[in-house]
C-alpha atoms as a PDB file:
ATOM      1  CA  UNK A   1      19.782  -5.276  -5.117  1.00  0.00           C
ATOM      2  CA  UNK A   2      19.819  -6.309  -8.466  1.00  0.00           C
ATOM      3  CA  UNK A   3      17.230  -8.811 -10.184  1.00  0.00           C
ATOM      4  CA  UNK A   4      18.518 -11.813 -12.243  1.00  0.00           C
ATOM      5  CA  UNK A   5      14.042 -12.766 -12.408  1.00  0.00           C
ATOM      6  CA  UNK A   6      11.307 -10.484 -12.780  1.00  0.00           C
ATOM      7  CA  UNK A   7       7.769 -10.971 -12.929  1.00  0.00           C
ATOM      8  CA  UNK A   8       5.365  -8.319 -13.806  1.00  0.00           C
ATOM      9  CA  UNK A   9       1.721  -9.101 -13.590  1.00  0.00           C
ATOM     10  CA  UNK A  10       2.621 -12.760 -15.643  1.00  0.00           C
ATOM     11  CA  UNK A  11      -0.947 -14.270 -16.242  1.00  0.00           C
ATOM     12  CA  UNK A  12      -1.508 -17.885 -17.322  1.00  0.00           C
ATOM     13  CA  UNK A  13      -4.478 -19.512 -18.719  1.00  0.00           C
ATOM     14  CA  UNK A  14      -5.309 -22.658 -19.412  1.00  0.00           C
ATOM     15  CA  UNK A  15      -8.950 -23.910 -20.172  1.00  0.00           C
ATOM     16  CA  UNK A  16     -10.965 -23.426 -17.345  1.00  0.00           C
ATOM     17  CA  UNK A  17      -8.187 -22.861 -15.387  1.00  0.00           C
ATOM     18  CA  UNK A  18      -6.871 -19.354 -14.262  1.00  0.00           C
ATOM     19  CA  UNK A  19      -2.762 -20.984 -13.300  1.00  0.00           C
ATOM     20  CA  UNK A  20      -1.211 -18.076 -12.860  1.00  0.00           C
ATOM     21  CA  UNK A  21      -2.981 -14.611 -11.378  1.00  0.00           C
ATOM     22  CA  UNK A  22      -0.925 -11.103 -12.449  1.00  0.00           C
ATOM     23  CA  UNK A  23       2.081 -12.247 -10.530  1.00  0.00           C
ATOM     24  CA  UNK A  24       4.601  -9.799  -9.174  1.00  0.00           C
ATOM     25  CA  UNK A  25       7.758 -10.947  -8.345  1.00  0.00           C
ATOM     26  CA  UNK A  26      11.295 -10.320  -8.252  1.00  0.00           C
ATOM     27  CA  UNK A  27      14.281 -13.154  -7.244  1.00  0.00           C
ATOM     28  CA  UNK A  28      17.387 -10.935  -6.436  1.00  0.00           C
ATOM     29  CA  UNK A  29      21.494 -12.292  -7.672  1.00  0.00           C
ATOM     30  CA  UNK A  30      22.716 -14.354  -5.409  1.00  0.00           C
ATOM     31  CA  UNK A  31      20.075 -16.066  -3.388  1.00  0.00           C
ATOM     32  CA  UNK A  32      18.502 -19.511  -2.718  1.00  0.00           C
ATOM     33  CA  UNK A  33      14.671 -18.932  -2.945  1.00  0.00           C
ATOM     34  CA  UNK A  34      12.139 -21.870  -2.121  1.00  0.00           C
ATOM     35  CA  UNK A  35       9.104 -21.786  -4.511  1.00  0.00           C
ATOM     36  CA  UNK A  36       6.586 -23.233  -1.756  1.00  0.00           C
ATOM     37  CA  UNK A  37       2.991 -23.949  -2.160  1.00  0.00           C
ATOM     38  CA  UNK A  38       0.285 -26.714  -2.230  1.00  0.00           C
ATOM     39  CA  UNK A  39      -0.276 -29.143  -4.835  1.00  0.00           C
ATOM     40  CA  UNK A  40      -2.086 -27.248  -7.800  1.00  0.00           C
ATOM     41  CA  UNK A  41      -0.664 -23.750  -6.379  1.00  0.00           C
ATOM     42  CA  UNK A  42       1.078 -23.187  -9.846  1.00  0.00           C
ATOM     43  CA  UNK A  43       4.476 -23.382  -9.090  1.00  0.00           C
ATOM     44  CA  UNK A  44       5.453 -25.785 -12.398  1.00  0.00           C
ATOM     45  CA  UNK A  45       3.228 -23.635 -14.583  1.00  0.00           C
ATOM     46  CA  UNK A  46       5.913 -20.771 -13.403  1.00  0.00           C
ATOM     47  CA  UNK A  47       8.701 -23.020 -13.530  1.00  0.00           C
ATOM     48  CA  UNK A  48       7.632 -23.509 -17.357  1.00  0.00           C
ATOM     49  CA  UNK A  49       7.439 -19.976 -17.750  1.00  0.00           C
ATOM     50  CA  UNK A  50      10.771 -19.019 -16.494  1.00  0.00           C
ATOM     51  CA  UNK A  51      11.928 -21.944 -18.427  1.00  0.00           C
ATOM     52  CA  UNK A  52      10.438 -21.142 -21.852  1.00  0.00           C
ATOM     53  CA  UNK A  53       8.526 -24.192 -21.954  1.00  0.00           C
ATOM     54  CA  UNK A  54       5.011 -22.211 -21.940  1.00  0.00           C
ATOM     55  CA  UNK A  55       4.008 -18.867 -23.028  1.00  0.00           C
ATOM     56  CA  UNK A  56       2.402 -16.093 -20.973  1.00  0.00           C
ATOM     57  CA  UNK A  57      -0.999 -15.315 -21.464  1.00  0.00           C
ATOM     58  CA  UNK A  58      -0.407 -11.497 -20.064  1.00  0.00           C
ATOM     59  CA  UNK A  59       2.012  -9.183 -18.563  1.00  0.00           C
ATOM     60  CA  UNK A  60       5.930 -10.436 -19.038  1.00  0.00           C
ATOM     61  CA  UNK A  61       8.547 -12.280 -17.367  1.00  0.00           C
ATOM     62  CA  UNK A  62      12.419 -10.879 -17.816  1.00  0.00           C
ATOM     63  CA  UNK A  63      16.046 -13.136 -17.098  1.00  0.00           C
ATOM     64  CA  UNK A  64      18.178 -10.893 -16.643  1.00  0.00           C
ATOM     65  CA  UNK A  65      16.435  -8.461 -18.960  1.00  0.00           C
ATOM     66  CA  UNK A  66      15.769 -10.864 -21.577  1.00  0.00           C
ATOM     67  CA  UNK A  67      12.646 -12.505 -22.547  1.00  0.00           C
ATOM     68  CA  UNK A  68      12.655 -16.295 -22.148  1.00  0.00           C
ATOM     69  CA  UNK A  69      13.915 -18.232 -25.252  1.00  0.00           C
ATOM     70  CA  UNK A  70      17.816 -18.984 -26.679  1.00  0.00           C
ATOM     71  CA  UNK A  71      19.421 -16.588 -25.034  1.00  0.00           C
ATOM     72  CA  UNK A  72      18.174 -17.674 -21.150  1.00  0.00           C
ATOM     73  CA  UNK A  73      18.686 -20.862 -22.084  1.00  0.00           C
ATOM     74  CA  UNK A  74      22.729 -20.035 -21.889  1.00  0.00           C
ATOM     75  CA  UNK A  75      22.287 -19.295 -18.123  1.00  0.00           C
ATOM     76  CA  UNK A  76      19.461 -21.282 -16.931  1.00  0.00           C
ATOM     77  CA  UNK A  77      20.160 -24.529 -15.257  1.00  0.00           C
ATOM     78  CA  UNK A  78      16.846 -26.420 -15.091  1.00  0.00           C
ATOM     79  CA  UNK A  79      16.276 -29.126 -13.356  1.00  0.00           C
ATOM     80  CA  UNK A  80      12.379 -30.482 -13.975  1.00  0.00           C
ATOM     81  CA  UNK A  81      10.395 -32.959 -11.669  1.00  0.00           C
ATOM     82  CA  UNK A  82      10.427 -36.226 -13.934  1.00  0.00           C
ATOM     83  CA  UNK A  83      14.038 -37.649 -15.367  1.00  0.00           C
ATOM     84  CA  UNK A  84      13.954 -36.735 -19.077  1.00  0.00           C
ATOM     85  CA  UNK A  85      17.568 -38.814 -19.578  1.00  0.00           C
ATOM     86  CA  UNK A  86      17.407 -41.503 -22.441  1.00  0.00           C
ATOM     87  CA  UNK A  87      17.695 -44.651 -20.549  1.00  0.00           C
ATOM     88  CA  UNK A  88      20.126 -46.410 -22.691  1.00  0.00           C
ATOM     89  CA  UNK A  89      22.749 -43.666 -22.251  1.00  0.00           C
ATOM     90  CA  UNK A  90      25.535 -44.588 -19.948  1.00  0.00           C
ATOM     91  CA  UNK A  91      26.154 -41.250 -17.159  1.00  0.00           C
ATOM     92  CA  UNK A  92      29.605 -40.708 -19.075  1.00  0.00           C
ATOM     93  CA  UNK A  93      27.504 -40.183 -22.488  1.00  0.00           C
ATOM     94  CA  UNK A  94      25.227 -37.737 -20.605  1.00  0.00           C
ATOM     95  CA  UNK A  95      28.153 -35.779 -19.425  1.00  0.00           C
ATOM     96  CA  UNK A  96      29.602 -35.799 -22.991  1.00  0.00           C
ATOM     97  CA  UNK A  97      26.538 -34.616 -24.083  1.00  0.00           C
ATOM     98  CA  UNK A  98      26.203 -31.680 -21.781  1.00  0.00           C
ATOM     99  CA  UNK A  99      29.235 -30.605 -22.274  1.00  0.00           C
ATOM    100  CA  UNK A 100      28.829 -30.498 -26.543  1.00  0.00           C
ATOM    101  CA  UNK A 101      25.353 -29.181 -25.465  1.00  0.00           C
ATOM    102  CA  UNK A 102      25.973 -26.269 -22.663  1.00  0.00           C
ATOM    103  CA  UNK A 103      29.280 -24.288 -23.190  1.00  0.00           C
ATOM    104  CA  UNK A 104      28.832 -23.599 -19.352  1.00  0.00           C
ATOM    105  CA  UNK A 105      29.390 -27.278 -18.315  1.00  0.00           C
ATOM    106  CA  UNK A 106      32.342 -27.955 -16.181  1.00  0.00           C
ATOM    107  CA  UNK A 107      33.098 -32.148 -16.816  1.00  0.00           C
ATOM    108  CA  UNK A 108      35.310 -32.083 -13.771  1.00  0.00           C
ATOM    109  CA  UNK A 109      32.807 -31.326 -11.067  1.00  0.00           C
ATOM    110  CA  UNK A 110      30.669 -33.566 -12.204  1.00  0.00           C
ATOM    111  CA  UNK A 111      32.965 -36.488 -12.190  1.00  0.00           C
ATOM    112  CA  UNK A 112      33.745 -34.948  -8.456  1.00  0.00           C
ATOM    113  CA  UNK A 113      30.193 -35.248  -7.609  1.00  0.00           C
ATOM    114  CA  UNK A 114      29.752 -38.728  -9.219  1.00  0.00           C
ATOM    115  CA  UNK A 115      32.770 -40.000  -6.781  1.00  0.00           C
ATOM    116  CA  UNK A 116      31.681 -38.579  -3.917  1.00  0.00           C
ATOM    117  CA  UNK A 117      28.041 -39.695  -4.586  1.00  0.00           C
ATOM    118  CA  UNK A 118      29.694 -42.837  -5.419  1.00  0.00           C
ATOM    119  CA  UNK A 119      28.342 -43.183  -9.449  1.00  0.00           C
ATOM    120  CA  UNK A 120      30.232 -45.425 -11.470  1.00  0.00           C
ATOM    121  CA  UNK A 121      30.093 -43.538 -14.819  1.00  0.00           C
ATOM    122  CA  UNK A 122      29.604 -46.267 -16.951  1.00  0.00           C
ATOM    123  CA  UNK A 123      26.592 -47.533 -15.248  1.00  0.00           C
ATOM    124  CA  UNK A 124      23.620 -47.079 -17.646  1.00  0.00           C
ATOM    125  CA  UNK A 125      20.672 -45.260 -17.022  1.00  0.00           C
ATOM    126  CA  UNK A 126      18.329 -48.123 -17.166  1.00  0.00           C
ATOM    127  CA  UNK A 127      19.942 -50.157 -14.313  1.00  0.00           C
ATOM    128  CA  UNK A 128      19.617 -47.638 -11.714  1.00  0.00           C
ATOM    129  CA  UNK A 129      17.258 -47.145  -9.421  1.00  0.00           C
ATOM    130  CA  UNK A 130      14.709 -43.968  -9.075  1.00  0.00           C
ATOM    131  CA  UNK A 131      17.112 -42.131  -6.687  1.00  0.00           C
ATOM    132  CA  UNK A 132      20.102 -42.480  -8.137  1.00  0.00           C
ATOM    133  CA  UNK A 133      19.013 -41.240 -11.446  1.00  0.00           C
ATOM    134  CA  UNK A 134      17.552 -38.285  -9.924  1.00  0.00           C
ATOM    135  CA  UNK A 135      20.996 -37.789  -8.266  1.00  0.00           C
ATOM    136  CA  UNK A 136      22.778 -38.131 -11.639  1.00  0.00           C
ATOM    137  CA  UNK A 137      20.347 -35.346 -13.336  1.00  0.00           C
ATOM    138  CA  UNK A 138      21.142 -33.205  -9.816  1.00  0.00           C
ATOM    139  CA  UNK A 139      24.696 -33.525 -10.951  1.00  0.00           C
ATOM    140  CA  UNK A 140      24.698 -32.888 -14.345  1.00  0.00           C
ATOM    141  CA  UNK A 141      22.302 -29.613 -13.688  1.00  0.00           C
ATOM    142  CA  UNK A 142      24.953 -28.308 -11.198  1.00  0.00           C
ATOM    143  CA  UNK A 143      27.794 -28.892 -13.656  1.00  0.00           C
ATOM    144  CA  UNK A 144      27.010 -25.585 -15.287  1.00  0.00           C
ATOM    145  CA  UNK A 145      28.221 -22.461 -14.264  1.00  0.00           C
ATOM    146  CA  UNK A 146      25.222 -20.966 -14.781  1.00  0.00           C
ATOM    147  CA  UNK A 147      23.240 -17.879 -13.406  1.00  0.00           C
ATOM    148  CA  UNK A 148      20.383 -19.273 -12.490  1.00  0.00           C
ATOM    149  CA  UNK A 149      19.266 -22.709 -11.450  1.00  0.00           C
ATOM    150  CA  UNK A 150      15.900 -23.742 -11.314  1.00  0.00           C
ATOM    151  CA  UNK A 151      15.400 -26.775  -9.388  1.00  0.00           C
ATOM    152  CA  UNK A 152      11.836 -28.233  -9.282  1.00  0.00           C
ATOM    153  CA  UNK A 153      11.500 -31.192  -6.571  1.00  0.00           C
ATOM    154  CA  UNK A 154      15.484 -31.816  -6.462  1.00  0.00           C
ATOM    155  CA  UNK A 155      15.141 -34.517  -3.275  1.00  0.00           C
ATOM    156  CA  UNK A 156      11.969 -35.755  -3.762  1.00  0.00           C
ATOM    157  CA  UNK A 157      12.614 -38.892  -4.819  1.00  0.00           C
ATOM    158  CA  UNK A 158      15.534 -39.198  -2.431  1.00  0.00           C
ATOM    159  CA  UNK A 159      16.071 -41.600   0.757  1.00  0.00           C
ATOM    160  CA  UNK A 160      16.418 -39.238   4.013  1.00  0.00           C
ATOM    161  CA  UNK A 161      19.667 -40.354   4.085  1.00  0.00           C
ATOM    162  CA  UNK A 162      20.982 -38.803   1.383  1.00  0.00           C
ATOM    163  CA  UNK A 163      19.164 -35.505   1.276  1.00  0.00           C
ATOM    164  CA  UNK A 164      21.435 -33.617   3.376  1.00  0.00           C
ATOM    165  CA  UNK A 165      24.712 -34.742   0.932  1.00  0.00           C
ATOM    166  CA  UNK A 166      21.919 -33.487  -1.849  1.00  0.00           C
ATOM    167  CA  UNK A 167      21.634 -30.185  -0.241  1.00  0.00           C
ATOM    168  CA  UNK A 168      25.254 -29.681   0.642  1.00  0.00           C
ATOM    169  CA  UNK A 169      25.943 -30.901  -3.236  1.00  0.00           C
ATOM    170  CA  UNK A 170      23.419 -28.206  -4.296  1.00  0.00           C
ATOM    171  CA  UNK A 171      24.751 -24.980  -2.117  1.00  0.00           C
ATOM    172  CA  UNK A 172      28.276 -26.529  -2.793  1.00  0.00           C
ATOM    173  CA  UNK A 173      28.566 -26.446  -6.680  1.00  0.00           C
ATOM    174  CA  UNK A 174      26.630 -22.879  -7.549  1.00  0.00           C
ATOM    175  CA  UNK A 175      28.236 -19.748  -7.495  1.00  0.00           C
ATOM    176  CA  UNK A 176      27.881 -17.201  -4.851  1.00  0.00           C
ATOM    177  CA  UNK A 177      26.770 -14.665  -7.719  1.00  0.00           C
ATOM    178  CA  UNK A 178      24.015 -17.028  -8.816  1.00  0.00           C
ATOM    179  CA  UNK A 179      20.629 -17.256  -8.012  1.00  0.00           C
ATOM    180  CA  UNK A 180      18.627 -20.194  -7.328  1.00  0.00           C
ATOM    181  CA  UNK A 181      15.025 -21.495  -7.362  1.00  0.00           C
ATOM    182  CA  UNK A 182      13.996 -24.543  -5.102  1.00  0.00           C
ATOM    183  CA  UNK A 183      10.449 -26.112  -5.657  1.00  0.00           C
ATOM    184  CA  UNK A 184       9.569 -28.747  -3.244  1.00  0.00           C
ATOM    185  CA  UNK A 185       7.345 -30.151  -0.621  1.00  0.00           C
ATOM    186  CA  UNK A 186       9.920 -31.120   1.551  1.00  0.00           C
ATOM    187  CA  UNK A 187      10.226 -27.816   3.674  1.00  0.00           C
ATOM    188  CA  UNK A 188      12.168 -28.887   6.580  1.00  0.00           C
ATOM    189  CA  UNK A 189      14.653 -30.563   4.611  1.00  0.00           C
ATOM    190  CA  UNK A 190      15.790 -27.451   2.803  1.00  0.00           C
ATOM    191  CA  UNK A 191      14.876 -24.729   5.065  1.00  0.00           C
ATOM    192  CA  UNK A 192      18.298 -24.265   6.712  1.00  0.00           C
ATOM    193  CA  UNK A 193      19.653 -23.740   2.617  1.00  0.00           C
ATOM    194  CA  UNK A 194      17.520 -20.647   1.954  1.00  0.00           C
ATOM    195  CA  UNK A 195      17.884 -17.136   2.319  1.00  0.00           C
ATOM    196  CA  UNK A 196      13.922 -16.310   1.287  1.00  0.00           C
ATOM    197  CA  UNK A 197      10.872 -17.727   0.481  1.00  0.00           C
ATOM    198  CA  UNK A 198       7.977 -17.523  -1.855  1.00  0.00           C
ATOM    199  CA  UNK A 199       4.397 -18.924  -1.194  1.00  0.00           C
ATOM    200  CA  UNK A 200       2.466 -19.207  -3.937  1.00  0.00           C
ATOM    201  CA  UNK A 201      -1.272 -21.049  -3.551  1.00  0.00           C
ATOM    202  CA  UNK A 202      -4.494 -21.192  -6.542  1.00  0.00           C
ATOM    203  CA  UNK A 203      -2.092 -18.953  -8.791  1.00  0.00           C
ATOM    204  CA  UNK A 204      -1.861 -15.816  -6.436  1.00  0.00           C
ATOM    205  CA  UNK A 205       1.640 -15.060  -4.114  1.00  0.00           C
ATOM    206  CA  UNK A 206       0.585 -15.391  -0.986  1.00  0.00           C
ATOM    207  CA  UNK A 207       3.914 -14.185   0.987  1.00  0.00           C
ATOM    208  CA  UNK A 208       7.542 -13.276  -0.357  1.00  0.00           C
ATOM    209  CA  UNK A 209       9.832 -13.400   2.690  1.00  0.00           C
ATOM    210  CA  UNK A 210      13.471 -13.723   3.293  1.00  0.00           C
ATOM    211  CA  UNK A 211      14.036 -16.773   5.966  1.00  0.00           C
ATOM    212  CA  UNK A 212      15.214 -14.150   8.719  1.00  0.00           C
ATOM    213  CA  UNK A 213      12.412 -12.098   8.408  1.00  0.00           C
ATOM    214  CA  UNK A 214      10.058 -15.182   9.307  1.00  0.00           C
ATOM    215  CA  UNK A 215      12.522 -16.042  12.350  1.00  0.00           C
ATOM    216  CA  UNK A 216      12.215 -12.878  13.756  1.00  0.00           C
ATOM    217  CA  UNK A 217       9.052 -10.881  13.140  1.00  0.00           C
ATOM    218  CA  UNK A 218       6.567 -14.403  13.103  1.00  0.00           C
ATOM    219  CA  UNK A 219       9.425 -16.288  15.389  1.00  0.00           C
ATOM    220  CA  UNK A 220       8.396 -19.441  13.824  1.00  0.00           C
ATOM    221  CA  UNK A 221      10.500 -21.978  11.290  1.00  0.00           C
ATOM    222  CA  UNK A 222       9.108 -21.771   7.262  1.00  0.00           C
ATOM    223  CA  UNK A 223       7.567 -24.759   7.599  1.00  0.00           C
ATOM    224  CA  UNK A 224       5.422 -23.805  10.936  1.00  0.00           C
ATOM    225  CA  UNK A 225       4.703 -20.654   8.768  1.00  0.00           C
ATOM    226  CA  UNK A 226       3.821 -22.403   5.814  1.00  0.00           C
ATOM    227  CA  UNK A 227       1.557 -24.889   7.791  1.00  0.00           C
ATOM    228  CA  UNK A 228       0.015 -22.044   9.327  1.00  0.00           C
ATOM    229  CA  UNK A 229      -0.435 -20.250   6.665  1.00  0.00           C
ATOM    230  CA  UNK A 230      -1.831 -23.484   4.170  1.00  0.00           C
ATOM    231  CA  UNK A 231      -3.462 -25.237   7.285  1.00  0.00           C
ATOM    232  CA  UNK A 232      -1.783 -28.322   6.480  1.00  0.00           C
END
């Protein structure tokens, strides 16, 4: 099966602080893969990495056999854990600005998403509250028709209530041929939406796993693995 994300020893230093530990990885085309691990594990340092926001300290990472920089940025979706949206911007001027900004972004789904979500587009930023901005950036990052979408804590700041629309928005509005990384805490939430996992704990994999594989061979759910596995 073909790779769209390969990791090949990746190391990552910081000072005093060994993030990342010769990882090995590869996230096959076409699957949703949860990026699962403690607080501290180093699952944003990778995040960065895949991202091109920080630079290896060994081995290499590859997108689709290219190294992270302009060129991944064409078919990387990113979505990171804080809003990074300019607060005076009304949600229409963000989706102008995506689409001058990504020529992958598809206006019309996200005004779908805004009505079904039910976003009034000319609402500002600053008068919204914490979840609905975080469903806003959701929808703008699943606008693209990207390749891959990296989605660091997509529902964490979301009421119960809406996390299952979140998730059906999310496995809705990607394409079958694209991949898709999920970081979160919320394990239960998203487990019925993946087809593998990775843990990932003090910089080292622990366990890469597709969800079937855990069902049968450990007959347990991720998250009884996980909390076996953690201790939590």
């Amino acid at each position: 099966m073909d790779s769209i994300l390969e990791c090949r020893n990746l190391t990552k230093y910081f000072p005093g602080c060994l993030a990342l530990n010769s990882v090995n990885l590869a996230i096959p085309k076409g699957q949703i893969v949860g990026l699962l691990g403690p607080n501290g594990s180093g699952k944003s340092t990778l995040i960065k990495l895949i991202n091109g926001l920080l630079t290896p300290s060994g081995g290499e990472i590859d997108i689709n056999g290219m190294k992270p920089g302009v060129e991944t940025k064409k078919i990387i979706s990113y979505l990171p854990e804080r809003t990074y949206l300019n607060n005076w911007m009304t949600v229409q001027n963000m989706i102008d600005f995506f689409g001058d900004f990504y020529a992958d972004f598809n206006k019309a789904k996200a005004y779908d998403m805004l009505q079904r979500l039910h976003i009034n587009p000319n609402d500002r930023l600053k008068t919204m509250s914490k979840g609905t901005k975080e469903k806003v950036q959701l929808i703008l990052v699943m606008s693209r028709e990207a390749e891959l979408y990296v989605l660091d804590e997509p529902i964490g700041g979301v009421d119960p209530a809406a996390r299952d629309y979140i998730l059906d928005t999310i496995i809705s509005n990607y394409s079958e041929n694209a991949s898709l990384i999920l970081s979160t805490h919320l394990i239960t939430d998203v487990e019925k939406i993946l087809d593998g996992v990775i843990f990932i704990n003090a910089g080292n994999i622990v366990l890469t796993s597709s969800v079937d594989e855990i069902r049968e061979k450990e007959n347990k759910s991720v998250d009884a693995l996980f909390r076996e596995v953690f201790k939590c």
